[in-house]
N, C-alpha and C. Protein backbone atom coordinates (compact mmCIF):
# COMPACT_ATOMS: atom_id res chain seq x y z
N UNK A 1 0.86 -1.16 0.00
CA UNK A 1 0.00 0.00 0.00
C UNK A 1 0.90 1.22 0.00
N UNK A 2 0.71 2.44 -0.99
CA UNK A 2 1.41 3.76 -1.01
C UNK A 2 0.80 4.80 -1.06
N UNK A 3 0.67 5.70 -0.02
CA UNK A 3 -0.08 6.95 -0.54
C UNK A 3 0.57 7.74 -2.06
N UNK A 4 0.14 8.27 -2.36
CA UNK A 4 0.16 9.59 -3.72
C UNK A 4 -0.95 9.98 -3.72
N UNK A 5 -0.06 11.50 -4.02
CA UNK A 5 -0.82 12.68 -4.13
C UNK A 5 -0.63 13.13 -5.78
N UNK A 6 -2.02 13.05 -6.32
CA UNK A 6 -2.00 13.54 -7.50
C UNK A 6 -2.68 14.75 -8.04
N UNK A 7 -2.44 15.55 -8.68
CA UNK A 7 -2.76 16.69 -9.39
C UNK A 7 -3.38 16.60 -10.85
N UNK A 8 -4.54 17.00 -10.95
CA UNK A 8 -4.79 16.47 -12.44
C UNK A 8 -5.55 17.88 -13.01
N UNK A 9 -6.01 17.83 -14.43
CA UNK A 9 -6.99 18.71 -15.18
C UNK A 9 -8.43 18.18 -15.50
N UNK A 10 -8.98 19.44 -15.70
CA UNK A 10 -10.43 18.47 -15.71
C UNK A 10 -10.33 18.02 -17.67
N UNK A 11 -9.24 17.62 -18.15
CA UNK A 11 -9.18 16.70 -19.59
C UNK A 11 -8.79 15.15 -18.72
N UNK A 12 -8.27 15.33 -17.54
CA UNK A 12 -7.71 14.14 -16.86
C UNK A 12 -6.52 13.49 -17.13
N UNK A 13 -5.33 15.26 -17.12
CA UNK A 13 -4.31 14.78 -17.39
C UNK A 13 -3.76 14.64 -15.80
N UNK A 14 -3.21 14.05 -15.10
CA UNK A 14 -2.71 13.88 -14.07
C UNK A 14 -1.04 14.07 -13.77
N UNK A 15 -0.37 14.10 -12.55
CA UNK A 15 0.33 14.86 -12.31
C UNK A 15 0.54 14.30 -10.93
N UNK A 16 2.31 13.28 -10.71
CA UNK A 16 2.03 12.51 -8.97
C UNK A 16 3.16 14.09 -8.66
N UNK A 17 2.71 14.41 -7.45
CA UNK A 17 2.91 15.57 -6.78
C UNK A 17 3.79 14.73 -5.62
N UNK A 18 3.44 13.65 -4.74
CA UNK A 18 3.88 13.36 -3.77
C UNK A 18 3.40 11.91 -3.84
N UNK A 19 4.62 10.67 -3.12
CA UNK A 19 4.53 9.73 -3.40
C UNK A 19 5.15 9.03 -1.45
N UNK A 20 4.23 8.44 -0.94
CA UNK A 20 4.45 8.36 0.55
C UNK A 20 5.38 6.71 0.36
N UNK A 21 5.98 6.04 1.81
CA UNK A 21 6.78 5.05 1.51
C UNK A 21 5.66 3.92 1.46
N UNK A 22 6.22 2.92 0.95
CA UNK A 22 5.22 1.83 0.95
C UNK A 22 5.49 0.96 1.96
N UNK A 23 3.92 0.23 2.07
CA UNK A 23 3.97 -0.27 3.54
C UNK A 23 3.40 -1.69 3.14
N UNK A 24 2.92 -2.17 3.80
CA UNK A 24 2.40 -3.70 3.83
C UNK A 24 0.70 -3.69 4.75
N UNK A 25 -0.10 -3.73 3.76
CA UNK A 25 -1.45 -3.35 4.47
C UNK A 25 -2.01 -4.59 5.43
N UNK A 26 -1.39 -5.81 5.32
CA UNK A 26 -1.65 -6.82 6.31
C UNK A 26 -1.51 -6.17 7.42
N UNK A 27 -0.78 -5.47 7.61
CA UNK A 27 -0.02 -5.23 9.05
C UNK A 27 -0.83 -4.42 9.48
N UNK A 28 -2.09 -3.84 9.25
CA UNK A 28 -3.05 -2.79 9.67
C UNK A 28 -4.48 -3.74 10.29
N UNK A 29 -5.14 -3.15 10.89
CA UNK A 29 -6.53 -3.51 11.19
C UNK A 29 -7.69 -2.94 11.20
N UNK A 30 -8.77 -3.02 10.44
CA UNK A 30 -9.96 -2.55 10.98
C UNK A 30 -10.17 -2.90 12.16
N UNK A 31 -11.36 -2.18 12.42
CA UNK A 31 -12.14 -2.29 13.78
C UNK A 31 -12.47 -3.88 14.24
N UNK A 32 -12.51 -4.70 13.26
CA UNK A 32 -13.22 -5.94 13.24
C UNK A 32 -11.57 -6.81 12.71
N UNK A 33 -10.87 -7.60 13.48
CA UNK A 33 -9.74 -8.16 12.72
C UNK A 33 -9.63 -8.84 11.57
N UNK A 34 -11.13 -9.21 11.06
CA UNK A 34 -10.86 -9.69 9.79
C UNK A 34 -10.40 -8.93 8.84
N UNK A 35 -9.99 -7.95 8.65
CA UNK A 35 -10.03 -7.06 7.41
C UNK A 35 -8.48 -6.16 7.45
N UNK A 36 -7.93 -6.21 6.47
CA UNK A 36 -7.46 -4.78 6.82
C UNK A 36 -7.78 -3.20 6.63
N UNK A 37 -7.06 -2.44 7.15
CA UNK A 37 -7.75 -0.96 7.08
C UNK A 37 -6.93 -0.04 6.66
N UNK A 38 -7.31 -0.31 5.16
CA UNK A 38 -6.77 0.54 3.86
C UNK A 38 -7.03 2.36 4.31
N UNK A 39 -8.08 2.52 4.82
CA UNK A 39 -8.61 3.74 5.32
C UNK A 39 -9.48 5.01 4.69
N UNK A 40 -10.61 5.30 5.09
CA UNK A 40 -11.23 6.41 5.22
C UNK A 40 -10.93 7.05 5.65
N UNK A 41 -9.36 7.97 5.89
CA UNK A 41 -8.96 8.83 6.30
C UNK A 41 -8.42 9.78 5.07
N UNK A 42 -8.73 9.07 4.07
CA UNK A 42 -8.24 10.38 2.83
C UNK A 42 -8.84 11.24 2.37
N UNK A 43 -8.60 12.44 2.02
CA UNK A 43 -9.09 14.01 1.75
C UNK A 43 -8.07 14.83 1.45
N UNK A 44 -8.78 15.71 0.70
CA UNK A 44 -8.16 16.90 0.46
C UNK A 44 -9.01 18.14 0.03
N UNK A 45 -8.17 19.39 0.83
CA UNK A 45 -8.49 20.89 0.71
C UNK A 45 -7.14 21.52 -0.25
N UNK A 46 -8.25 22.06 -0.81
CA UNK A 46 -7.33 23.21 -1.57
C UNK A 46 -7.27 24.32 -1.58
N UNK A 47 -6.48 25.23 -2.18
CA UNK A 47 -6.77 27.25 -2.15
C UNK A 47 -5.81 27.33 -4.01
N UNK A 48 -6.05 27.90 -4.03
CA UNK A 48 -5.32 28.70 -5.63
C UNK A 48 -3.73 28.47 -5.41
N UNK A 49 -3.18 28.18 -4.29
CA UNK A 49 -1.74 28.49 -4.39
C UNK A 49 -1.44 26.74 -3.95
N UNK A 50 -2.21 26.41 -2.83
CA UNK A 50 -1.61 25.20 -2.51
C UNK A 50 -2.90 23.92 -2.11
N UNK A 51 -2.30 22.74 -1.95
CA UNK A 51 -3.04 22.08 -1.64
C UNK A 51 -2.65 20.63 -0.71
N UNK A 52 -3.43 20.52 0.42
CA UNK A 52 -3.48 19.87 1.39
C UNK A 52 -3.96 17.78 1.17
N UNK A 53 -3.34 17.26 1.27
CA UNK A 53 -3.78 15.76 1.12
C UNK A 53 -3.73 14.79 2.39
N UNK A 54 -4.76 14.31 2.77
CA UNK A 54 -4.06 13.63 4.23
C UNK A 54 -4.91 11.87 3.96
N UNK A 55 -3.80 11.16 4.09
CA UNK A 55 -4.11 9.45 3.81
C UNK A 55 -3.56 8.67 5.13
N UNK A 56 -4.43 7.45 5.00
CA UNK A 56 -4.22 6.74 5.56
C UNK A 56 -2.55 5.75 5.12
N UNK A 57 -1.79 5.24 5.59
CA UNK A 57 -0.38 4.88 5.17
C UNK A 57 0.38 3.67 6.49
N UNK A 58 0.87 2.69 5.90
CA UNK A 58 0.89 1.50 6.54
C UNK A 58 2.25 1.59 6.80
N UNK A 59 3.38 2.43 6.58
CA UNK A 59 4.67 2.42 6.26
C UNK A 59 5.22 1.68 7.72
N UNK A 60 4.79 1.94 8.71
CA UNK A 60 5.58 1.63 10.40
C UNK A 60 4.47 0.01 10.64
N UNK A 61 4.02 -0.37 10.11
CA UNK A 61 2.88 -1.71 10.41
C UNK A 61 3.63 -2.46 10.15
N UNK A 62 3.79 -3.67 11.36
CA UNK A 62 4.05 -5.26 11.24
C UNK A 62 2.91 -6.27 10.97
N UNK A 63 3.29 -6.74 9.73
CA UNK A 63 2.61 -8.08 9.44
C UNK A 63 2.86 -9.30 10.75
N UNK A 64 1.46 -9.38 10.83
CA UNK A 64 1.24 -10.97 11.90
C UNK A 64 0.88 -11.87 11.47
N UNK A 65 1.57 -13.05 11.00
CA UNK A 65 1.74 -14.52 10.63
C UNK A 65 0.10 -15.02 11.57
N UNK A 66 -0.42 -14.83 12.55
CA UNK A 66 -1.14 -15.78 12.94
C UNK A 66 -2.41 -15.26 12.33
N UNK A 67 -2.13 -13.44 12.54
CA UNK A 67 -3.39 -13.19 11.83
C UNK A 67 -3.89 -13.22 9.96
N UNK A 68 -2.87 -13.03 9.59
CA UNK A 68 -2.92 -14.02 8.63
C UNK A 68 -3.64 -15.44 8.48
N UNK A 69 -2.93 -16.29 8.97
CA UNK A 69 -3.41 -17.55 8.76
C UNK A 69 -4.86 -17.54 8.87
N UNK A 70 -5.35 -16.54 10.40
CA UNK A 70 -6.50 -17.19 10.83
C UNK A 70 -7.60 -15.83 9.78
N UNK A 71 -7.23 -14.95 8.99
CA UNK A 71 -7.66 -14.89 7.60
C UNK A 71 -8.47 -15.83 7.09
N UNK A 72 -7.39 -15.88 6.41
CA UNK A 72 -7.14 -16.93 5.22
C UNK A 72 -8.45 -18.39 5.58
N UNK A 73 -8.05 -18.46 6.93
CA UNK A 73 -8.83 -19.64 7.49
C UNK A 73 -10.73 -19.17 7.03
N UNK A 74 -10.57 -18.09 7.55
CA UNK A 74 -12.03 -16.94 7.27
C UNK A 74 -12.94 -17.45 6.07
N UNK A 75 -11.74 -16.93 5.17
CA UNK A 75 -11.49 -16.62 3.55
C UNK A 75 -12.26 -18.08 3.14
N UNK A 76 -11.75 -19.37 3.68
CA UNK A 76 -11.96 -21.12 3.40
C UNK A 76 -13.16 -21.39 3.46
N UNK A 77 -14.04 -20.52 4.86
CA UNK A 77 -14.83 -21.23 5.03
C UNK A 77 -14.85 -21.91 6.95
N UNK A 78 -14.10 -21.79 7.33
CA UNK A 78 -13.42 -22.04 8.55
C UNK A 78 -13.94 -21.13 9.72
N UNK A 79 -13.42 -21.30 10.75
CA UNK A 79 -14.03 -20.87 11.95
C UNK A 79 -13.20 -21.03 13.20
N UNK A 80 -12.06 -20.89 13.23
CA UNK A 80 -10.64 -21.04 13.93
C UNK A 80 -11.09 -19.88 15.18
N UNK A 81 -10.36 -20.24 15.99
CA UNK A 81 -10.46 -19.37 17.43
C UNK A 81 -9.59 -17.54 17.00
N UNK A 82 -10.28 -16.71 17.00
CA UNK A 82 -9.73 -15.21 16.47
C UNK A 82 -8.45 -15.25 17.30
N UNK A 83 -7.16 -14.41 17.13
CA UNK A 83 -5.91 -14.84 17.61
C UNK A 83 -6.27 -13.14 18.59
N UNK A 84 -5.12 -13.24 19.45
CA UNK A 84 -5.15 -11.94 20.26
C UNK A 84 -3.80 -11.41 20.08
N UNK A 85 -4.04 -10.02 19.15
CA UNK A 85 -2.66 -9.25 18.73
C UNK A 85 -1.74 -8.95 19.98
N UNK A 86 -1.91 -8.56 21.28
CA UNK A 86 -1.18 -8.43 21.99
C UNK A 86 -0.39 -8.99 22.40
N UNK A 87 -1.15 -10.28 22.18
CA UNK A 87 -0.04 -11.48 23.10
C UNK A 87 0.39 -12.58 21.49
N UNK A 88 -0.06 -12.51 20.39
CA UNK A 88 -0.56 -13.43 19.52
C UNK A 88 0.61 -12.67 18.02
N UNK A 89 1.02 -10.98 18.24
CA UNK A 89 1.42 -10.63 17.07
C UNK A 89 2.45 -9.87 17.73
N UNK A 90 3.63 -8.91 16.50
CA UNK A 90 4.71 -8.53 17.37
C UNK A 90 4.08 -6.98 17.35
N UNK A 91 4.80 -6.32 18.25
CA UNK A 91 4.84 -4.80 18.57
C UNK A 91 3.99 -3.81 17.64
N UNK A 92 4.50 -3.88 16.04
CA UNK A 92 3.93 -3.27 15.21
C UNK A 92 2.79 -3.23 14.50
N UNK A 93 2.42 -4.49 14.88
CA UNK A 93 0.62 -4.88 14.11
C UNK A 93 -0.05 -3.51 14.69
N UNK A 94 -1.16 -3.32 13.80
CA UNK A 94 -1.84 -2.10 13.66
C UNK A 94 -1.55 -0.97 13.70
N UNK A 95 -0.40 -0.39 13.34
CA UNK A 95 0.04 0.79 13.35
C UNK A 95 -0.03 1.06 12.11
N UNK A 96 -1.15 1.45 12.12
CA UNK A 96 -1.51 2.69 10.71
C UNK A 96 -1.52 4.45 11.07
N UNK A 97 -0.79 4.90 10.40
CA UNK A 97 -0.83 6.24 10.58
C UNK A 97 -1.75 7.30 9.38
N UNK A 98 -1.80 8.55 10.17
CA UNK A 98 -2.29 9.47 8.81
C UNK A 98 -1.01 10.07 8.70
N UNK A 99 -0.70 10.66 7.44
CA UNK A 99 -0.21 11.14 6.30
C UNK A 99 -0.62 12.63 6.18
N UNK A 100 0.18 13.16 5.72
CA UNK A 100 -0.40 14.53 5.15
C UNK A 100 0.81 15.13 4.23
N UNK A 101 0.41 15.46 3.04
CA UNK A 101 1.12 16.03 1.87
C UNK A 101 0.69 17.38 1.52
N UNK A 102 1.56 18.47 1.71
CA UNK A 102 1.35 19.77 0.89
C UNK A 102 2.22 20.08 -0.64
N UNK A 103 1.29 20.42 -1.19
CA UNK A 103 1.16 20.39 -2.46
C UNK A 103 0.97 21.38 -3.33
N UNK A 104 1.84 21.79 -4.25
CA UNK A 104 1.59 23.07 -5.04
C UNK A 104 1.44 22.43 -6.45
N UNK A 105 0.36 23.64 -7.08
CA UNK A 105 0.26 23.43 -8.32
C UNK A 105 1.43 23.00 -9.31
């Protein structure tokens, strides 16, 4: 997963302005652990001179092997005992951050 910030015309020529590090979206969580959480945290404001972008971005998130599996298990058809990240994944699971890019024409 990578944030970018793009700039475009209304012909829909586009324009990457800002390009965030890439991360690994396993390593994030929705509210509910089945899922990950790509995020509803993206938007943007603008003014004539500059413009504001703020995303959701996985760059500091550790992937967890169990939560994975017990995915995947989901995914089968299955019904496996939900794992507990605290004790079950390392340090970094769910660390999703927001982002924010300023941006000129």
């Amino acid at each position: 997963m990578q944030g970018k910030v793009r700039v475009g015309t209304p012909t829909g020529a586009f324009t990457t302005k800002s390009v965030g590090a890439t991360g690994d979206a396993r390593g994030s969580s929705a509210n509910a652990l089945d899922g990950e959480f790509i995020g509803d945290y993206n938007w943007v404001v603008a003014t004539n001179s500059f413009g504001v972008a703020v995303y959701n971005d996985v760059r500091d998130a550790t992937e967890c092997p169990r939560v994975d599996a017990w995915r995947q298990h989901l995914v089968d058809g299955q019904s496996p005992p939900q794992p507990s990240p605290p004790t079950d994944c390392p340090a970094g699971f769910g660390n999703s951050d927001i982002y924010a890019a300023k941006v000129t024409p």
